[in-house]
C-alpha atoms as a PDB file:
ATOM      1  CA  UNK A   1      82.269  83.263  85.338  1.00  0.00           C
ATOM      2  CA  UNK A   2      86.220  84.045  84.311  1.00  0.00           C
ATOM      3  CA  UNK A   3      87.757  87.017  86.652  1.00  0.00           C
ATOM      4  CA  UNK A   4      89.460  88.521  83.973  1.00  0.00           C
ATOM      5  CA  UNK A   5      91.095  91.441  86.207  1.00  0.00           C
ATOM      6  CA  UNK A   6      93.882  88.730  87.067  1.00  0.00           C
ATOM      7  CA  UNK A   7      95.207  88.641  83.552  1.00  0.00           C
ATOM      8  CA  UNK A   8      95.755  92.650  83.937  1.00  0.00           C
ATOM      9  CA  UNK A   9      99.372  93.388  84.582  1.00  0.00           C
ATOM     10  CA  UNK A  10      99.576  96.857  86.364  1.00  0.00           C
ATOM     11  CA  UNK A  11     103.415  97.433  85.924  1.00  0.00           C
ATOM     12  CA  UNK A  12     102.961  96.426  81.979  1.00  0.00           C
ATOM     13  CA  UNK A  13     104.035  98.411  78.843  1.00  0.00           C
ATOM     14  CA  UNK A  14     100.510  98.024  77.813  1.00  0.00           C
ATOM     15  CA  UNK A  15      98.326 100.995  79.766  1.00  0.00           C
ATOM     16  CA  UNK A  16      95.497  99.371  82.032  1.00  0.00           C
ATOM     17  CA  UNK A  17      93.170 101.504  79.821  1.00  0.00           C
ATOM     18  CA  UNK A  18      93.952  98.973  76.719  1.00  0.00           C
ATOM     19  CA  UNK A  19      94.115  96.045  78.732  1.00  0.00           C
ATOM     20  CA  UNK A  20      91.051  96.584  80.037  1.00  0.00           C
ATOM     21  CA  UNK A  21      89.554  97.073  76.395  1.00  0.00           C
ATOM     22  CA  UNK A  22      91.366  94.177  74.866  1.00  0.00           C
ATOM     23  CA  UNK A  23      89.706  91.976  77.726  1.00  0.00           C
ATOM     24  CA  UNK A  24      86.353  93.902  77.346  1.00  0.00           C
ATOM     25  CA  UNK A  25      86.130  94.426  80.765  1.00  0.00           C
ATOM     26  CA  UNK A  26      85.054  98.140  82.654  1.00  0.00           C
ATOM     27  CA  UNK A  27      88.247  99.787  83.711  1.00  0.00           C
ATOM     28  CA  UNK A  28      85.782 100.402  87.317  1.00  0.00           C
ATOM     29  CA  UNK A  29      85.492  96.413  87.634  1.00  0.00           C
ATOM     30  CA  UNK A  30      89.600  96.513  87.761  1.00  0.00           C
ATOM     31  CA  UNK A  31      89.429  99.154  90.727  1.00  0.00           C
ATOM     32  CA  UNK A  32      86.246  97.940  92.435  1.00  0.00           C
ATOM     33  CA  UNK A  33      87.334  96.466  95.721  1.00  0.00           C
ATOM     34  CA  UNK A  34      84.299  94.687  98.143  1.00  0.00           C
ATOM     35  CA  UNK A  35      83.722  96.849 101.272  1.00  0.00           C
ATOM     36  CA  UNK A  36      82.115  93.177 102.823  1.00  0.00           C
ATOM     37  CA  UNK A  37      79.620  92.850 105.119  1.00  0.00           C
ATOM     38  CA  UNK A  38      79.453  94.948 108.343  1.00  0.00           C
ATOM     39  CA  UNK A  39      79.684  93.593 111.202  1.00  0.00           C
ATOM     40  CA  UNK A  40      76.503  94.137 113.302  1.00  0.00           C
ATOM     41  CA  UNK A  41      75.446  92.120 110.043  1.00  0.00           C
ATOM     42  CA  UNK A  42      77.631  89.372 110.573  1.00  0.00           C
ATOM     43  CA  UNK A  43      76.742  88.955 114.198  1.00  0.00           C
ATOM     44  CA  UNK A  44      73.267  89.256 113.508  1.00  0.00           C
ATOM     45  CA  UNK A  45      73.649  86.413 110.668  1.00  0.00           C
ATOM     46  CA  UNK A  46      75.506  84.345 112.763  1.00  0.00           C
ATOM     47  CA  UNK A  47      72.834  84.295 115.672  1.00  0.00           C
ATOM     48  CA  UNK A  48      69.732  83.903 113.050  1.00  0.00           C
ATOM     49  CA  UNK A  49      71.911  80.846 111.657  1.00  0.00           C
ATOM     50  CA  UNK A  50      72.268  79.221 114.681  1.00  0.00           C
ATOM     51  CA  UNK A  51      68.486  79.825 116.511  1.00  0.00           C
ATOM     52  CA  UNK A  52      67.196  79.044 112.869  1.00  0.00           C
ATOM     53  CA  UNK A  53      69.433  75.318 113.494  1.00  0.00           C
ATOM     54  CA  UNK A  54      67.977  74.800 116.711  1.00  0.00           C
ATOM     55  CA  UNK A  55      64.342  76.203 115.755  1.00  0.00           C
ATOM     56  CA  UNK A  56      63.633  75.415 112.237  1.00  0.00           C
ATOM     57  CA  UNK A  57      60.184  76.421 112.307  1.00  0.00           C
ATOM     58  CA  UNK A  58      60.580  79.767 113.856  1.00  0.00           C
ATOM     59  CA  UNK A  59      59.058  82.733 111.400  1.00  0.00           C
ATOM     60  CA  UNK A  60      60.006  86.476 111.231  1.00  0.00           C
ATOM     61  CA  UNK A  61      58.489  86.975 114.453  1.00  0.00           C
ATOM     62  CA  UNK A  62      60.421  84.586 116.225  1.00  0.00           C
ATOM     63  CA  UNK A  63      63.343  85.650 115.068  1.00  0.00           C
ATOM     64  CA  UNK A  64      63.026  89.521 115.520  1.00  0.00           C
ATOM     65  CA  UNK A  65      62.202  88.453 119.193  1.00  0.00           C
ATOM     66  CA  UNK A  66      65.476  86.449 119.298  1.00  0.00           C
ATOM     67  CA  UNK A  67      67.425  89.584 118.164  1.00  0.00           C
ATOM     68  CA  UNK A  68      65.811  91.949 120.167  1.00  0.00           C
ATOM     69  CA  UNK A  69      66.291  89.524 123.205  1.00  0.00           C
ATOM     70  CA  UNK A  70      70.060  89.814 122.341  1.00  0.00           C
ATOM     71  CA  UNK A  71      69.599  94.155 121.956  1.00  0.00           C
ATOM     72  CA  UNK A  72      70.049  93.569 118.369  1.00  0.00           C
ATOM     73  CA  UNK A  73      67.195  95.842 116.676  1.00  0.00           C
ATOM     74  CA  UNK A  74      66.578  95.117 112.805  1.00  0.00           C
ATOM     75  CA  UNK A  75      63.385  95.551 110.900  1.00  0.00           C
ATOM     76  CA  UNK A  76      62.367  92.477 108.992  1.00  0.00           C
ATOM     77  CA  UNK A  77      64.117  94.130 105.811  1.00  0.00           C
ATOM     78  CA  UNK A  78      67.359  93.645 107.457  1.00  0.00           C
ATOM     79  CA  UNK A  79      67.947  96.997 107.820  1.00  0.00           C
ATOM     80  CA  UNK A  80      69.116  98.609 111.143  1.00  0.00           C
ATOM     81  CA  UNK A  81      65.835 100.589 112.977  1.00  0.00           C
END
């Protein structure tokens, strides 16, 4: 998919407004910036990738035990406890 917020000019004689609706993009897409990924997530990821390398059959379980081992306490939705 084409990122078409690159071909907006923001010091143009054309408003951002009509840019946006010439490239029939949301004028929100153009201001949305990505907060990224916390983190406690990161770490958490990280560890999971690398236990998951070493223990490739390890389930849910396993893995919870891993991160609690480490004082790391997620449910199995990935969300913080």
């Amino acid at each position: 998919m084409i990122d078409f917020r690159v071909l907006i000019e923001p010091n143009s004689k054309v408003s951002i407004r009509e840019q946006c609706e010439l490239l029939e993009i949301n004028r929100s897409s153009f201001y949305y910036c990505s907060k990224g990924e916390n983190p406690e997530n990161l770490e958490a990821m990280r560890l999971m990738d690398y236990h998951i390398m070493q223990e490739p059959t390890a389930g849910v379980i396993t893995m919870k035990s891993m991160l609690e081992e480490k004082e790391i306490n997620m449910s199995y939705e990935r969300g913080a406890d």
